[in-house]
C-alpha atoms as a PDB file:
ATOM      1  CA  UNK A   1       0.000   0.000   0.000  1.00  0.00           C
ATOM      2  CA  UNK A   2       1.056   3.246  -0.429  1.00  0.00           C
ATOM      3  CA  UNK A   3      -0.031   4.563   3.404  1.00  0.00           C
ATOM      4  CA  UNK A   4       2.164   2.022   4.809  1.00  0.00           C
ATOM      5  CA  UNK A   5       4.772   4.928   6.804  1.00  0.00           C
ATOM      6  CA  UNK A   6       1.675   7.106   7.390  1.00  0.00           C
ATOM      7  CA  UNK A   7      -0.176   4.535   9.495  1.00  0.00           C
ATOM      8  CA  UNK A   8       2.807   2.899  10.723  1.00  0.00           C
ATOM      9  CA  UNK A   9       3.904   7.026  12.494  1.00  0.00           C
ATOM     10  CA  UNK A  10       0.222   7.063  13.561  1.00  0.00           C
ATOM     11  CA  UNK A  11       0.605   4.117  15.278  1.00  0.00           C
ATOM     12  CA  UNK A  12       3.698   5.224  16.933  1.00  0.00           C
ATOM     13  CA  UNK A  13       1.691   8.453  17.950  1.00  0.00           C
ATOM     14  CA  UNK A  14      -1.128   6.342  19.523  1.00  0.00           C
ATOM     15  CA  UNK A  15       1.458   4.523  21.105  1.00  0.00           C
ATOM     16  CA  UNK A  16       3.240   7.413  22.770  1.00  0.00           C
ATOM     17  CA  UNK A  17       0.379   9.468  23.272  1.00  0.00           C
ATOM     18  CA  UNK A  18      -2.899   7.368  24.247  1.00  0.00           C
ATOM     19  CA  UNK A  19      -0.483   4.475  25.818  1.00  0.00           C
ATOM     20  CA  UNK A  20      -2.539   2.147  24.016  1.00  0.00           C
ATOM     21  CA  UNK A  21      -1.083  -0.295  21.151  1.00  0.00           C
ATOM     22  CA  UNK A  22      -3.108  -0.180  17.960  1.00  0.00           C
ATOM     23  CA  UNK A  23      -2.142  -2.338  14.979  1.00  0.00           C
ATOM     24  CA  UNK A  24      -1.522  -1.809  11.324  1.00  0.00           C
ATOM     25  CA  UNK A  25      -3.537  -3.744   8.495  1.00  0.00           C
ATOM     26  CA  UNK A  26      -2.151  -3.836   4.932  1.00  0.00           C
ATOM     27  CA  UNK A  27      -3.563  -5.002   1.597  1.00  0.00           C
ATOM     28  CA  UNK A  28      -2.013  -4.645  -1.528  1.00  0.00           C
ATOM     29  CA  UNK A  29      -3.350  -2.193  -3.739  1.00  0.00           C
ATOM     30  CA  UNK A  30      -5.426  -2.881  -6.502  1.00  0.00           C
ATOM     31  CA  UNK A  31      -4.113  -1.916  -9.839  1.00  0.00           C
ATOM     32  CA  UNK A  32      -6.574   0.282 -12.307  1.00  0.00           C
ATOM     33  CA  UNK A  33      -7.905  -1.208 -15.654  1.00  0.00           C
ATOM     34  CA  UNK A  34      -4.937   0.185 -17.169  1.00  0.00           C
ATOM     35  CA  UNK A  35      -2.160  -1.094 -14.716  1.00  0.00           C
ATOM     36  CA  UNK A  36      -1.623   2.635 -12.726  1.00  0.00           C
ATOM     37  CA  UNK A  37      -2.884   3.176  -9.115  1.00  0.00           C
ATOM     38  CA  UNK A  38      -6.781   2.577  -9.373  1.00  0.00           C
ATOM     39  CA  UNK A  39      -8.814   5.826  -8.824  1.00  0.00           C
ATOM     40  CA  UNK A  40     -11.765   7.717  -9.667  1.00  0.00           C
ATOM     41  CA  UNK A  41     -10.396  10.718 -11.510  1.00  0.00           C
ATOM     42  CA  UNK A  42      -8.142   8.602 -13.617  1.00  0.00           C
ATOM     43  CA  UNK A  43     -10.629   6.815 -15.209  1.00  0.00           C
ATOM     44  CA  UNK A  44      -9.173   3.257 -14.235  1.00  0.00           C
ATOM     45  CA  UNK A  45     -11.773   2.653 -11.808  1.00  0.00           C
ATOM     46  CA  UNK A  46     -13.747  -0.083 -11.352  1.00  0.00           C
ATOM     47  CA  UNK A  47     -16.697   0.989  -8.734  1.00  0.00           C
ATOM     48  CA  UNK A  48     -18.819  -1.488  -6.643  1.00  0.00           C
ATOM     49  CA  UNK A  49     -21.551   0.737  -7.861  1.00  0.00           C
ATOM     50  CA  UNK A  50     -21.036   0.071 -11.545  1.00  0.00           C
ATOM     51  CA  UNK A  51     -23.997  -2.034 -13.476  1.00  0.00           C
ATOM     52  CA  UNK A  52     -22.994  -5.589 -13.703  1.00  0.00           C
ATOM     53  CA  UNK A  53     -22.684  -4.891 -17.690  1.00  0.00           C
ATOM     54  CA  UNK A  54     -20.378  -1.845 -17.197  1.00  0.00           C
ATOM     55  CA  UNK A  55     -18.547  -4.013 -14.710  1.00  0.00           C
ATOM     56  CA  UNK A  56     -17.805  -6.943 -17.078  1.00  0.00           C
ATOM     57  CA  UNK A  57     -16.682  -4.508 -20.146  1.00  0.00           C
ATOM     58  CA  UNK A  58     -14.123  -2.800 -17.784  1.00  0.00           C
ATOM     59  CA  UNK A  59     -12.959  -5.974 -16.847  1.00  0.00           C
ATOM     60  CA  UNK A  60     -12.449  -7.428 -20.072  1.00  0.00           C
ATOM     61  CA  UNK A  61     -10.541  -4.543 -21.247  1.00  0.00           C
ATOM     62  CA  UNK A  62      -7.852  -4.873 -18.109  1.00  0.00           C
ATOM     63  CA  UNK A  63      -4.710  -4.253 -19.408  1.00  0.00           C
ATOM     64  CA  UNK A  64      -3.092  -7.896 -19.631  1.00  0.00           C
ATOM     65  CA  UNK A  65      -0.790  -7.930 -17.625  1.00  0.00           C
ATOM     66  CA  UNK A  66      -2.441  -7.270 -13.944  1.00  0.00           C
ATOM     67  CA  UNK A  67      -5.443  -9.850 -14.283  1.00  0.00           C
ATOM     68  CA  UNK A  68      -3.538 -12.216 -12.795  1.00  0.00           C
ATOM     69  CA  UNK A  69      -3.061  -9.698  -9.560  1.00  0.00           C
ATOM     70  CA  UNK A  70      -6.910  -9.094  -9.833  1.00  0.00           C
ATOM     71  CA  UNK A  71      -7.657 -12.730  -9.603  1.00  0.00           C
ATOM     72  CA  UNK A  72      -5.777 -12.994  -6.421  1.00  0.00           C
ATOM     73  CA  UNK A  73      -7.000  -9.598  -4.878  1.00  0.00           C
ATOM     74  CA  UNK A  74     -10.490 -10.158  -5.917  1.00  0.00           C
ATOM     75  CA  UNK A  75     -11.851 -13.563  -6.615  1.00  0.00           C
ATOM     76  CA  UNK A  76     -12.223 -16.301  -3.969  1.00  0.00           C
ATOM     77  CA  UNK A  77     -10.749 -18.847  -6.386  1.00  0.00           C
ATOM     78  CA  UNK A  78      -7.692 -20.909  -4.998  1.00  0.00           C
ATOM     79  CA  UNK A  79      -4.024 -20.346  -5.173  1.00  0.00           C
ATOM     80  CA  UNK A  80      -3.954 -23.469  -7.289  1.00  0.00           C
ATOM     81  CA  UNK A  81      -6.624 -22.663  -9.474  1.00  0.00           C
ATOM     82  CA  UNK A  82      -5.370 -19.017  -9.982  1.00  0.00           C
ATOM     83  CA  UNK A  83      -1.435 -20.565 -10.748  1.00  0.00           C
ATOM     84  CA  UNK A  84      -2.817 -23.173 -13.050  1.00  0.00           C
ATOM     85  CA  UNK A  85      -5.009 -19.527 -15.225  1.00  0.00           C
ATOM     86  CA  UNK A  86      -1.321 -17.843 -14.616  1.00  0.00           C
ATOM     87  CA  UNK A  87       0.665 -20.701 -16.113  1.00  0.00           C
ATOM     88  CA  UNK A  88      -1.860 -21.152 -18.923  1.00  0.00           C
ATOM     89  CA  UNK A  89      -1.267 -17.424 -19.980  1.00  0.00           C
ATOM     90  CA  UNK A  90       2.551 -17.775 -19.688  1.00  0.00           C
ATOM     91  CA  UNK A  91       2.332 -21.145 -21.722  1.00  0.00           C
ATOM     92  CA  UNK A  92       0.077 -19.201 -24.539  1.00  0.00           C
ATOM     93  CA  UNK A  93      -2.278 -22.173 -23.491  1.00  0.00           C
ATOM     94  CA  UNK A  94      -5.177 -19.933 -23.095  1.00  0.00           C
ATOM     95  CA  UNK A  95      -5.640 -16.074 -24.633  1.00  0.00           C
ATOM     96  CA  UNK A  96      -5.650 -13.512 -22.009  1.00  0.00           C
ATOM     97  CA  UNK A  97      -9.169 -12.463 -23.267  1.00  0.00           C
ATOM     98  CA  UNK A  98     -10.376 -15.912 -22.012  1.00  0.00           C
ATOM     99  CA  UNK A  99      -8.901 -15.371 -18.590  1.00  0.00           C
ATOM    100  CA  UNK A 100     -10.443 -11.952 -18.249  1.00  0.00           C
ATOM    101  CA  UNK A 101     -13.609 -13.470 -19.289  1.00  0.00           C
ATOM    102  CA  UNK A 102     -13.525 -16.051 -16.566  1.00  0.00           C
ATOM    103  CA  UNK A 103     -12.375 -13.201 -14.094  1.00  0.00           C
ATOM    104  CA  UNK A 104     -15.416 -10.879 -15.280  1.00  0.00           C
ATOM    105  CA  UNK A 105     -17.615 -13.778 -14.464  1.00  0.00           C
ATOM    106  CA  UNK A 106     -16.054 -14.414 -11.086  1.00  0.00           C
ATOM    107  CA  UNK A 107     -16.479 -10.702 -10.006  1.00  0.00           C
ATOM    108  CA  UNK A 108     -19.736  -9.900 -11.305  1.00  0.00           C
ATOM    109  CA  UNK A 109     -21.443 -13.441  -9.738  1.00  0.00           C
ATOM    110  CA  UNK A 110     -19.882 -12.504  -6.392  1.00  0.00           C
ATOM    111  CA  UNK A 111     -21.340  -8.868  -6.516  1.00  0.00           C
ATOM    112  CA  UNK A 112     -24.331  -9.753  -8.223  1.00  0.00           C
ATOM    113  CA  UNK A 113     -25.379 -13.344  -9.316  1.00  0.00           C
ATOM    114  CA  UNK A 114     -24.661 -16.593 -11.324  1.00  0.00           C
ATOM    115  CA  UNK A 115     -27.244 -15.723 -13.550  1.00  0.00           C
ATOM    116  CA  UNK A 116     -27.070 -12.422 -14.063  1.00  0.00           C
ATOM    117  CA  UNK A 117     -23.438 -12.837 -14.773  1.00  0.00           C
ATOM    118  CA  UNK A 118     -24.307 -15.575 -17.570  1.00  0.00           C
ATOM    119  CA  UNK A 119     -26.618 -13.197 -19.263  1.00  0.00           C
ATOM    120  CA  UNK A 120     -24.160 -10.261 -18.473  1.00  0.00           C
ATOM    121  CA  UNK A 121     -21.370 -12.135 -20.423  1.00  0.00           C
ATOM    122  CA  UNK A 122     -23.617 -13.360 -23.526  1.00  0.00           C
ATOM    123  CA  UNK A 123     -24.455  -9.291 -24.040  1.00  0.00           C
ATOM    124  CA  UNK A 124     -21.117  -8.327 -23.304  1.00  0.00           C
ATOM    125  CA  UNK A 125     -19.771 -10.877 -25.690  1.00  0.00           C
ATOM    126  CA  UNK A 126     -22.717 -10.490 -28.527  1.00  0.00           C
ATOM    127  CA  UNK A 127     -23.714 -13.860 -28.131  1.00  0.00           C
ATOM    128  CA  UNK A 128     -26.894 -12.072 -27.497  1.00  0.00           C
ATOM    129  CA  UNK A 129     -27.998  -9.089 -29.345  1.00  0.00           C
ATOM    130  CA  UNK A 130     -31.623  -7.850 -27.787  1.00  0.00           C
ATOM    131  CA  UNK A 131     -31.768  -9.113 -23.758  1.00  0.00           C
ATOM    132  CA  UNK A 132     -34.774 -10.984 -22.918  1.00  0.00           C
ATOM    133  CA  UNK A 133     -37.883  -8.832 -20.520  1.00  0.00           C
ATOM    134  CA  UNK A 134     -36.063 -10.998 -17.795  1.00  0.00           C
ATOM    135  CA  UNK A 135     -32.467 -10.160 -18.315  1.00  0.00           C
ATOM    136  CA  UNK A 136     -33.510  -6.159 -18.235  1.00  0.00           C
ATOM    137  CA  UNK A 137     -35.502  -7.117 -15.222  1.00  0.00           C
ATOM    138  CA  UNK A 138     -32.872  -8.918 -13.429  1.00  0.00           C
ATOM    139  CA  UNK A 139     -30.621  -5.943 -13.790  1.00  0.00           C
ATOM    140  CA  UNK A 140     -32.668  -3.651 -12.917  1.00  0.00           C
ATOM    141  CA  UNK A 141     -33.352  -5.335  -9.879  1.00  0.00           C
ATOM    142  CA  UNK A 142     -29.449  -5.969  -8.935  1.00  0.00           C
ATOM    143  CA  UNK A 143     -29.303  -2.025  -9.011  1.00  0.00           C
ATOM    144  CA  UNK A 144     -31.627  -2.230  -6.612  1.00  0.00           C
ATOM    145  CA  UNK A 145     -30.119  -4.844  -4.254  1.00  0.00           C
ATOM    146  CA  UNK A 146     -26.849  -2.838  -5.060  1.00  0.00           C
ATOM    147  CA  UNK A 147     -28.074   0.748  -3.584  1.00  0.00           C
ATOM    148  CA  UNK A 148     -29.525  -1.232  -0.509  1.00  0.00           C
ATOM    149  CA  UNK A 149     -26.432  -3.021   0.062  1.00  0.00           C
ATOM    150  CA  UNK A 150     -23.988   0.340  -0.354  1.00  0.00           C
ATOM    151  CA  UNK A 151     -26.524   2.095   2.238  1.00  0.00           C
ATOM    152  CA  UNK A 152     -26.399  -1.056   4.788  1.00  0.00           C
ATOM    153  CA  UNK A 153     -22.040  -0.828   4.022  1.00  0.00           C
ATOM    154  CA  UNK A 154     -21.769   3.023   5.168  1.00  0.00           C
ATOM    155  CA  UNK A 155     -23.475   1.922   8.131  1.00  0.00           C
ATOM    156  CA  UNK A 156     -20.931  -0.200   9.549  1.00  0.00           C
ATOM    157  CA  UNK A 157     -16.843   0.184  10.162  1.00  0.00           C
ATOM    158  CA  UNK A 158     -14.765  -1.147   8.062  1.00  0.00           C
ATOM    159  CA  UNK A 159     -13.117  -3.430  10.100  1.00  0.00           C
ATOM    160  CA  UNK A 160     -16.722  -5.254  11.651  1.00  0.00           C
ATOM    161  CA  UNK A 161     -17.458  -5.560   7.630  1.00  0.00           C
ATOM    162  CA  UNK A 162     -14.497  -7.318   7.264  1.00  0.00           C
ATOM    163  CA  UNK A 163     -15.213  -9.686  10.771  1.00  0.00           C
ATOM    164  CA  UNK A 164     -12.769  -8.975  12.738  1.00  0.00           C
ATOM    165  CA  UNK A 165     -13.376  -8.471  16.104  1.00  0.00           C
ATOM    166  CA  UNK A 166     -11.564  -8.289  19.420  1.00  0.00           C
ATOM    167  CA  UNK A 167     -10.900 -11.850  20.846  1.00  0.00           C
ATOM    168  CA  UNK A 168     -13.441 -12.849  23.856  1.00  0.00           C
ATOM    169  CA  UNK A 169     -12.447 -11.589  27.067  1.00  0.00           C
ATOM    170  CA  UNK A 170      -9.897  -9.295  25.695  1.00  0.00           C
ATOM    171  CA  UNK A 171      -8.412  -6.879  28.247  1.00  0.00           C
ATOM    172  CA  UNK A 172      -5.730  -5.620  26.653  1.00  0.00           C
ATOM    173  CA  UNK A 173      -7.451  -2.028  25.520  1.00  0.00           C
ATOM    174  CA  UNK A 174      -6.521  -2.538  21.888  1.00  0.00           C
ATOM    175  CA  UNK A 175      -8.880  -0.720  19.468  1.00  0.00           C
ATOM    176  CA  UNK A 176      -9.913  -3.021  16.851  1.00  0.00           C
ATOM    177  CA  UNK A 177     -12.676  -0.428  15.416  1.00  0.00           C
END
């Protein structure tokens, strides 16, 4: 991350000035569609908030050489399956189109759903020209379910989101949240 010697002097701060030990949590930052650091006003961003359909097209034009990183960082796929899709690339076994495709449908069925991403990829690859009534349906719907979950999101800290909590009977005045 690029914050890493801000919160690591914050935590020193804490340290020396609230005598009580706080902790530092890392991730590795997620590259933008076009391999630079991923924000909003570059125009690299992929939001949460997108449509499923926008979602897919921004995935399958990832520049080629981070979708590996993206199917670590955001797909619940295994190390082993995710080295078999990186050592298919290297090998030329499989196109890197075909591995975004796979990661597209990964990210938009966790988001969203199975079948929405199935009907999201047959649009987004013209294997469909007109969506059914019930593909236009089922996304408008998922923008629904996706503005109710955003609202129930900024409700909670970030930290409760991601389950971690304090361990039972903990005494030792470190601030999880």
């Amino acid at each position: 991350t690029d914050q890493t010697f801000n919160m690591l002097i914050g935590r020193e701060l804490a340290r020396t000035h609230n005598k009580k030990e706080k902790f530092v949590l890392t991730v590795p930052l997620l590259p933008g569609t076009d391999g630079r650091k991923m924000g909003k006003s570059e125009g690299n961003l992929i939001a949460l908030t997108d449509p499923p359909n926008t979602m897919f097209i921004k995935i399958m034009d990832l520049k080629d050489d981070i979708v590996v990183d993206y199917f670590y960082l955001v797909t619940d796929l295994t190390n082993d399956k995710i080295e078999k899709i990186s050592k298919d690339l290297k090998n030329k076994k499989i196109k890197p189109q075909e591995a975004k495709k796979i990661l597209a449908f990964e990210i938009v069925s966790k988001l969203h759903n199975r079948a929405l991403a199935q009907a999201v990829e047959s649009i987004a690859l013209g294997e469909i020209k007109t969506p059914s009534s019930q593909v236009v349906n089922t996304l408008e719907e998922s923008k629904q379910n996706q503005a109710n979950l955003i609202e129930q999101l900024k409700k909670q800290p970030l930290l409760i989101r991601m389950q971690i909590r304090a361990p039972k009977g903990d005494t030792t005045g470190v601030d999880y949240v």
